[in-house]
C-alpha atoms as a PDB file:
ATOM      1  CA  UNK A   1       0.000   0.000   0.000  1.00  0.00           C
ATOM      2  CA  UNK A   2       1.378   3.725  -0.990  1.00  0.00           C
ATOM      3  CA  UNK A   3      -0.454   6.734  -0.100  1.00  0.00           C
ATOM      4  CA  UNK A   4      -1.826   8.877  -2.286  1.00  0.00           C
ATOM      5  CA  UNK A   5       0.102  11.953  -3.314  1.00  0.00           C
ATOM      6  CA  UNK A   6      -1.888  15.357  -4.282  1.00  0.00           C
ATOM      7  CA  UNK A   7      -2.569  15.718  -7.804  1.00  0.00           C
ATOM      8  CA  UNK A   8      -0.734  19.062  -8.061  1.00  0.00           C
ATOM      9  CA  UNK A   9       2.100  18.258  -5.892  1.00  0.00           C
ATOM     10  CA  UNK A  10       2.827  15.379  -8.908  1.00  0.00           C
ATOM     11  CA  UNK A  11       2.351  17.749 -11.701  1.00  0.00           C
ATOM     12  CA  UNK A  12       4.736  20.209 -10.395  1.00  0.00           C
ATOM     13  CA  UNK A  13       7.573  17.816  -8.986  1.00  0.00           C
ATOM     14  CA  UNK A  14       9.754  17.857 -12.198  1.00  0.00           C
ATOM     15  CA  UNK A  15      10.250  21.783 -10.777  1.00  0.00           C
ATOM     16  CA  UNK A  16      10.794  21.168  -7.491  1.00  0.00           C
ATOM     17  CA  UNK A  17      13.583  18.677  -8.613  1.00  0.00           C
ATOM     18  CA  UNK A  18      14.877  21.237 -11.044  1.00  0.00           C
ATOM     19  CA  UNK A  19      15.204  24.188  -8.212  1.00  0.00           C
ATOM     20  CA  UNK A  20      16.909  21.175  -5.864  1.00  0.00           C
ATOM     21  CA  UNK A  21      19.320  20.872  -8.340  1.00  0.00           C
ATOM     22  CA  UNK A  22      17.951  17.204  -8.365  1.00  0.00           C
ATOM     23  CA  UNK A  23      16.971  16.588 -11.503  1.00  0.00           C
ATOM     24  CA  UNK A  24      17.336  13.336 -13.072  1.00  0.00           C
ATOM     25  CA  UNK A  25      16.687  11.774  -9.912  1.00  0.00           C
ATOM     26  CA  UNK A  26      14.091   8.829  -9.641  1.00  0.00           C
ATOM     27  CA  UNK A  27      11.408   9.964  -7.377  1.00  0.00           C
ATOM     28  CA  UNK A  28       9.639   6.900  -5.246  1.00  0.00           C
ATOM     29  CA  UNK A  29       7.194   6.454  -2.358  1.00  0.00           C
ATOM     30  CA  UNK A  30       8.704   4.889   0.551  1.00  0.00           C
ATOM     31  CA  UNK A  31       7.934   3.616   3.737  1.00  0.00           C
ATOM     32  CA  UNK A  32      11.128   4.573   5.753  1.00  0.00           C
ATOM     33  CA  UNK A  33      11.373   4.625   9.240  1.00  0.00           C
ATOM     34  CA  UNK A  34       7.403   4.168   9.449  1.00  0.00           C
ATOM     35  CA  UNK A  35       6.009   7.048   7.260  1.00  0.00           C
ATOM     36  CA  UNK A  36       5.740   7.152   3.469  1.00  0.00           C
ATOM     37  CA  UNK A  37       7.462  10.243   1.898  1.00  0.00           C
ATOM     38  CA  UNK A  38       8.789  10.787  -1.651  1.00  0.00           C
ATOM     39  CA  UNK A  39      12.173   9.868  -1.690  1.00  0.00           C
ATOM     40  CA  UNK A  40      14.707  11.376  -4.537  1.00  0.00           C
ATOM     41  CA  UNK A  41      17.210   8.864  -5.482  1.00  0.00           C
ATOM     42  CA  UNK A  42      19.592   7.337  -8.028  1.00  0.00           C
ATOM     43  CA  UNK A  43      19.381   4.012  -8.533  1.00  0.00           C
ATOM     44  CA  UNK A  44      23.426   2.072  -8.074  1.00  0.00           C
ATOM     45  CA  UNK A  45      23.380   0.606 -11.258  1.00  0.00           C
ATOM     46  CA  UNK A  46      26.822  -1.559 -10.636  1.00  0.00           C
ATOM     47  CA  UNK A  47      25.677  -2.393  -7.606  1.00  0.00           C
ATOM     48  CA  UNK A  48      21.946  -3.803  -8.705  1.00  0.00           C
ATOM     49  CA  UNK A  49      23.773  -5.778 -11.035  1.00  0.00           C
ATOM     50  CA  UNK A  50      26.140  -7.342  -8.847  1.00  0.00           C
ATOM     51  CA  UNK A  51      22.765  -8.074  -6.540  1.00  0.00           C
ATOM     52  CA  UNK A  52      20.678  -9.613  -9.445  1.00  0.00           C
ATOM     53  CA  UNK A  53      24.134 -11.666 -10.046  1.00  0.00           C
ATOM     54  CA  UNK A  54      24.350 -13.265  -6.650  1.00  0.00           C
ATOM     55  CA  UNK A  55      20.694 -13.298  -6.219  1.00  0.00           C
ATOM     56  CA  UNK A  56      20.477 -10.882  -3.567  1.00  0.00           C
ATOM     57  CA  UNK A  57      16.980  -9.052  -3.161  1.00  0.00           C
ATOM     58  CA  UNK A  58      16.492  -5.683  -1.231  1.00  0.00           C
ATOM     59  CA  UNK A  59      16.908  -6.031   2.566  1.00  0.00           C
ATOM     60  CA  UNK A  60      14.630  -3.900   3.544  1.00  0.00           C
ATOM     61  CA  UNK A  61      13.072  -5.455   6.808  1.00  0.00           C
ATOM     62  CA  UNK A  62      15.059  -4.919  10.018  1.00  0.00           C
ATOM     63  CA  UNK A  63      14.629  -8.946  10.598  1.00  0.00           C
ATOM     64  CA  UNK A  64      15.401  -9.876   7.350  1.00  0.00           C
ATOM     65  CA  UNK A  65      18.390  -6.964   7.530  1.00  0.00           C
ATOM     66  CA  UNK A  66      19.794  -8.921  10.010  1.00  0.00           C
ATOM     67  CA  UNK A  67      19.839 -12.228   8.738  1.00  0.00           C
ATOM     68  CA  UNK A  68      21.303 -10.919   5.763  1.00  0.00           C
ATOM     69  CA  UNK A  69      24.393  -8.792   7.658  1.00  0.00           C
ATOM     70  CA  UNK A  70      24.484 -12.048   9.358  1.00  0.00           C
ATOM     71  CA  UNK A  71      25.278 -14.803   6.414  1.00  0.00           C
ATOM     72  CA  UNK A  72      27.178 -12.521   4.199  1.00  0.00           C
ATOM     73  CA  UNK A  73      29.480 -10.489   6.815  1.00  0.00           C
ATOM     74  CA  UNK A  74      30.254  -7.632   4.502  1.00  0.00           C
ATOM     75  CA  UNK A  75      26.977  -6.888   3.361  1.00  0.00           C
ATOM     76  CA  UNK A  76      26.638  -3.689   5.682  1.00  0.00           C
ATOM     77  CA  UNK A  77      29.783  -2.331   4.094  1.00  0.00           C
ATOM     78  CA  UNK A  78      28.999  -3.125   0.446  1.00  0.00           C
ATOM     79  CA  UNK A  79      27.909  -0.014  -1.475  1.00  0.00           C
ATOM     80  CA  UNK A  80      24.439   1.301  -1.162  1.00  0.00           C
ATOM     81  CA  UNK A  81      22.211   0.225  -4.242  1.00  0.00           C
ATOM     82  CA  UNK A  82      21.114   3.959  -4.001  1.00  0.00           C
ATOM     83  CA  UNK A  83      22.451   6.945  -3.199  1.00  0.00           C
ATOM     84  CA  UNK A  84      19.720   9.196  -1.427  1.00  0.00           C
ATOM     85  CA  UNK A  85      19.399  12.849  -2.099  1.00  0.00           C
ATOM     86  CA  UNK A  86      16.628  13.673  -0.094  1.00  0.00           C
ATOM     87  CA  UNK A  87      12.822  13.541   1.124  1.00  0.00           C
ATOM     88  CA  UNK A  88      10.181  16.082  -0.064  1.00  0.00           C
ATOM     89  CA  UNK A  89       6.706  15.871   1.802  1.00  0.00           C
ATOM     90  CA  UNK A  90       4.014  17.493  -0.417  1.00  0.00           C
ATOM     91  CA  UNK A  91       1.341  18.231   2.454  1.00  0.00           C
ATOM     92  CA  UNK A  92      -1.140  21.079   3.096  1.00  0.00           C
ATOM     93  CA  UNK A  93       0.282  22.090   6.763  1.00  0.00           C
ATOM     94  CA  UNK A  94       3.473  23.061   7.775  1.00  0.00           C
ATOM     95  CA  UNK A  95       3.239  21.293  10.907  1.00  0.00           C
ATOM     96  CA  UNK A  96       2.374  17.352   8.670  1.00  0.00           C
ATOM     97  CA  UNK A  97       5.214  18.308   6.546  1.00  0.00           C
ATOM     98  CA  UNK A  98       7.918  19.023   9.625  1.00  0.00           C
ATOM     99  CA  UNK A  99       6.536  15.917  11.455  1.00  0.00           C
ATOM    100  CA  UNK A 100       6.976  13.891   7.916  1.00  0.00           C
ATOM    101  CA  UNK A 101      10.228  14.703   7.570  1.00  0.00           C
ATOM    102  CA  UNK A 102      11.788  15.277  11.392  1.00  0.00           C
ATOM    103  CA  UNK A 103      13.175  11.747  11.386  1.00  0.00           C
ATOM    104  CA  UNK A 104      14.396  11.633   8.274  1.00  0.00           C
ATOM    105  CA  UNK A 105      17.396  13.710   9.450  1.00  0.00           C
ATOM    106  CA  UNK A 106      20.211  11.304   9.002  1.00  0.00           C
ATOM    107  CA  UNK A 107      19.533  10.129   5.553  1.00  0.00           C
ATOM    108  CA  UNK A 108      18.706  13.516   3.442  1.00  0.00           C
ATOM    109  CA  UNK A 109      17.918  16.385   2.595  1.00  0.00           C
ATOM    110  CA  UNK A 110      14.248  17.201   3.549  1.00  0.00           C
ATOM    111  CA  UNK A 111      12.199  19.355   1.452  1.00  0.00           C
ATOM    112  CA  UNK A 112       8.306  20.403   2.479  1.00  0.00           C
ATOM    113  CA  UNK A 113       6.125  21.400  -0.511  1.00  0.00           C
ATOM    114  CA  UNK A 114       3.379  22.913   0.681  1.00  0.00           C
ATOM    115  CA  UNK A 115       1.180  25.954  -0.645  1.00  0.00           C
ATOM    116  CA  UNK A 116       2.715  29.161  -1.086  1.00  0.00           C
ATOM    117  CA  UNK A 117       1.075  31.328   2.444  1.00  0.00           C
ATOM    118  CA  UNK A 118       1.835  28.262   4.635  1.00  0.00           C
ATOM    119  CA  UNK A 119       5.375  28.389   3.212  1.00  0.00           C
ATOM    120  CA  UNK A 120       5.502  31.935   3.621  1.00  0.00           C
ATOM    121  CA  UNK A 121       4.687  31.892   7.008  1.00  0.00           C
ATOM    122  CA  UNK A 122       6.459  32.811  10.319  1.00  0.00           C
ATOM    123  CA  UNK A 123       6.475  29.793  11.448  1.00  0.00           C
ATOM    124  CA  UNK A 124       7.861  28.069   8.865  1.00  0.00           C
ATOM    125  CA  UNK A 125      10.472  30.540   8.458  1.00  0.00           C
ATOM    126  CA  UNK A 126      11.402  30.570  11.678  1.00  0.00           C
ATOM    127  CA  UNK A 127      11.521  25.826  11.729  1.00  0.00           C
ATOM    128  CA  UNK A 128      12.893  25.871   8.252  1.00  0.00           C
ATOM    129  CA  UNK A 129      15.983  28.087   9.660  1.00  0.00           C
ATOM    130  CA  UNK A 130      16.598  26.388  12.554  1.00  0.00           C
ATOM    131  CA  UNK A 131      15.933  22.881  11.639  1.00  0.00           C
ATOM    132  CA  UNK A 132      17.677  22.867   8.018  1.00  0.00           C
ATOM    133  CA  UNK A 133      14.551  22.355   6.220  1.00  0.00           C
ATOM    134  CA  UNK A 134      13.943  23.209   2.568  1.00  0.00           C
ATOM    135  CA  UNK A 135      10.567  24.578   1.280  1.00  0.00           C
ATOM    136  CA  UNK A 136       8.930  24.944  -1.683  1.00  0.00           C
ATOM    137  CA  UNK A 137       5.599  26.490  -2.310  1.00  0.00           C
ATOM    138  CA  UNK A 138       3.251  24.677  -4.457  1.00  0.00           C
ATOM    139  CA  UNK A 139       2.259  27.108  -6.458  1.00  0.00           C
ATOM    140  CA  UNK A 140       5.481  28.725  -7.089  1.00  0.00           C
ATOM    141  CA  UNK A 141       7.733  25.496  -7.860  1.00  0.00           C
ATOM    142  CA  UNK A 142      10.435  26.707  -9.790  1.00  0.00           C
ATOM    143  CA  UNK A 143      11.652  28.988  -6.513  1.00  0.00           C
ATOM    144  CA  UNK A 144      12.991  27.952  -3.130  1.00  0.00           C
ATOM    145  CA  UNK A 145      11.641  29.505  -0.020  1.00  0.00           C
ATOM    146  CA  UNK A 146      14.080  28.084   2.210  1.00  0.00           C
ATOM    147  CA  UNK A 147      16.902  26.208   0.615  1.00  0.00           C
ATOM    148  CA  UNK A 148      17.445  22.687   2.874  1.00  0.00           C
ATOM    149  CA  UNK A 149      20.292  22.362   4.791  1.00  0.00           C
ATOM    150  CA  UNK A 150      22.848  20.066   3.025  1.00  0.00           C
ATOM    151  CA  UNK A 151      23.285  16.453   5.112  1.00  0.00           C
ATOM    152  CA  UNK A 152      26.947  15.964   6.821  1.00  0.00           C
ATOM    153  CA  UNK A 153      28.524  12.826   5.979  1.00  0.00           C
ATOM    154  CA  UNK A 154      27.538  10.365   8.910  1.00  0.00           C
ATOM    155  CA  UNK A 155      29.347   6.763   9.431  1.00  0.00           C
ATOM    156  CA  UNK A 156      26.967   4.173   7.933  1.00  0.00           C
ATOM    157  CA  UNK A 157      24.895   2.320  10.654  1.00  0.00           C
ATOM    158  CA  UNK A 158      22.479  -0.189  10.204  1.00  0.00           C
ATOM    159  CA  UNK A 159      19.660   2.178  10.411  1.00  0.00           C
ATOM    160  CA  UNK A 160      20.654   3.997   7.359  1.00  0.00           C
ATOM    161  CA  UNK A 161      21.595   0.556   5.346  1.00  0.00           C
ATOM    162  CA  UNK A 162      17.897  -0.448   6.362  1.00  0.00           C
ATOM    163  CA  UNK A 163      16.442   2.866   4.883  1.00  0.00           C
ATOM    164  CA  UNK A 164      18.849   2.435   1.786  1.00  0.00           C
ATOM    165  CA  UNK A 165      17.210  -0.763   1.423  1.00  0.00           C
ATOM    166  CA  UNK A 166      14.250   0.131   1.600  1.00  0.00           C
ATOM    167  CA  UNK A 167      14.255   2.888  -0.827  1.00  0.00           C
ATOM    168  CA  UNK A 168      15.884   0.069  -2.655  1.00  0.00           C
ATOM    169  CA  UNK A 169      13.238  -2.049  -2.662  1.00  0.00           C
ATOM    170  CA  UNK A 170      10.898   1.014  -3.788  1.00  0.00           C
ATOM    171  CA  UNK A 171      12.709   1.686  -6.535  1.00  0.00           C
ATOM    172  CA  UNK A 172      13.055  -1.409  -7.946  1.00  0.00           C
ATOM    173  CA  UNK A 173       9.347  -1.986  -7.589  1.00  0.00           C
ATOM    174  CA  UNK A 174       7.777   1.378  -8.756  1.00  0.00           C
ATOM    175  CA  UNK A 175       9.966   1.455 -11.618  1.00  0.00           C
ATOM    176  CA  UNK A 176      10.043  -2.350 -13.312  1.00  0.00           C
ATOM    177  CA  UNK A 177      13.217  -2.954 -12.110  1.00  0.00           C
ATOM    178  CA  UNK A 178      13.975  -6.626 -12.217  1.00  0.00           C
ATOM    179  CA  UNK A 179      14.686  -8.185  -8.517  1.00  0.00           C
ATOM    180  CA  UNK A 180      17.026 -10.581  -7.384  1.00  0.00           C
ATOM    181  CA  UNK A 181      15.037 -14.035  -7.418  1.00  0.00           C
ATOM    182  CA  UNK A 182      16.207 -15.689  -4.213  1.00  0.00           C
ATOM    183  CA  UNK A 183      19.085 -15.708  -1.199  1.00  0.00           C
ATOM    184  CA  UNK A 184      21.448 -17.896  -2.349  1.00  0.00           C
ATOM    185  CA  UNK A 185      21.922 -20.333   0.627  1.00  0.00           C
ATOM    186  CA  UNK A 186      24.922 -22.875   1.635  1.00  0.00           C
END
């Protein structure tokens, strides 16, 4: 199950990539870390390949994360089949878009795209500063309000391999990717 994204937030995203400077990005709904958002991402093509090779699908339950770190050892400190730009949270509040993205700190930029006199707001202004958000109002998508704070390098952990995986997964389902058949066991 995905949730359903606003009609004009869709029609518009090709801009709001654009003024991220994330264009040519693939854009998927994810579930990560318990809330769908719209994850920018590029898809590790070397990487996939080596996957569909050894037969290795997307990781992308915490359980299944595990057991996978567990029989292949290096698995955490392969690359990432994606590298994440960022989230964007199309929403009609400010205060749904900042609780959308809050935990998605670690992992990305985070960009709320909401309509123009919410994103103009005090409030906002005031969050977005502080918080390294990026905003974009709906109705004026080719223009940032608030540019988002770039993302520090962090060492990988295990949370952010289980996001990366699945975004992963996402990807390879929303966009007809072909996935690895089976774990290859023994």
């Amino acid at each position: 199950m995905t949730m359903r994204m606003p009609a004009d937030a869709v029609a518009v995203l090709p801009q709001v990539l654009e003024v991220l400077g994330w264009q040519g990005r693939r854009v998927v709904q994810a579930r990560a870390l318990s809330n769908w958002r719209w994850v920018a991402c590029e898809l590790d093509e070397a990487e996939h390949e080596t996957r569909l090779r050894e037969g290795l699908p997307p990781a992308a339950d915490a359980i299944l994360l595990r057991c996978v770190a567990h029989r292949y050892p290096d698995f955490l400190s392969r690359p990432a089949p994606v590298r994440i730009e960022g989230a964007i949270a199309p929403r009609r509040t400010w205060a749904a878009a900042r609780n959308n993205l809050g935990g998605f700190v670690s992992f990305g930029a985070r960009v709320a795209l909401v309509p123009a006199a919410v994103a103009r707001g005090l409030p906002v202004a005031v969050d977005a500063v502080y918080y390294g958000f990026g905003v974009v109002a709906l109705e004026e998508p080719d223009r940032l309000v608030h540019p988002p704070e770039p993302v520090a390098a962090t060492e990988r952990t295990w949370m952010k391999r289980l996001v990366e995986e699945v975004v992963y997964d996402a990807v390879l389902r929303q966009t007809g990717q072909p996935l690895p058949v089976a774990l290859r066991v023994g």
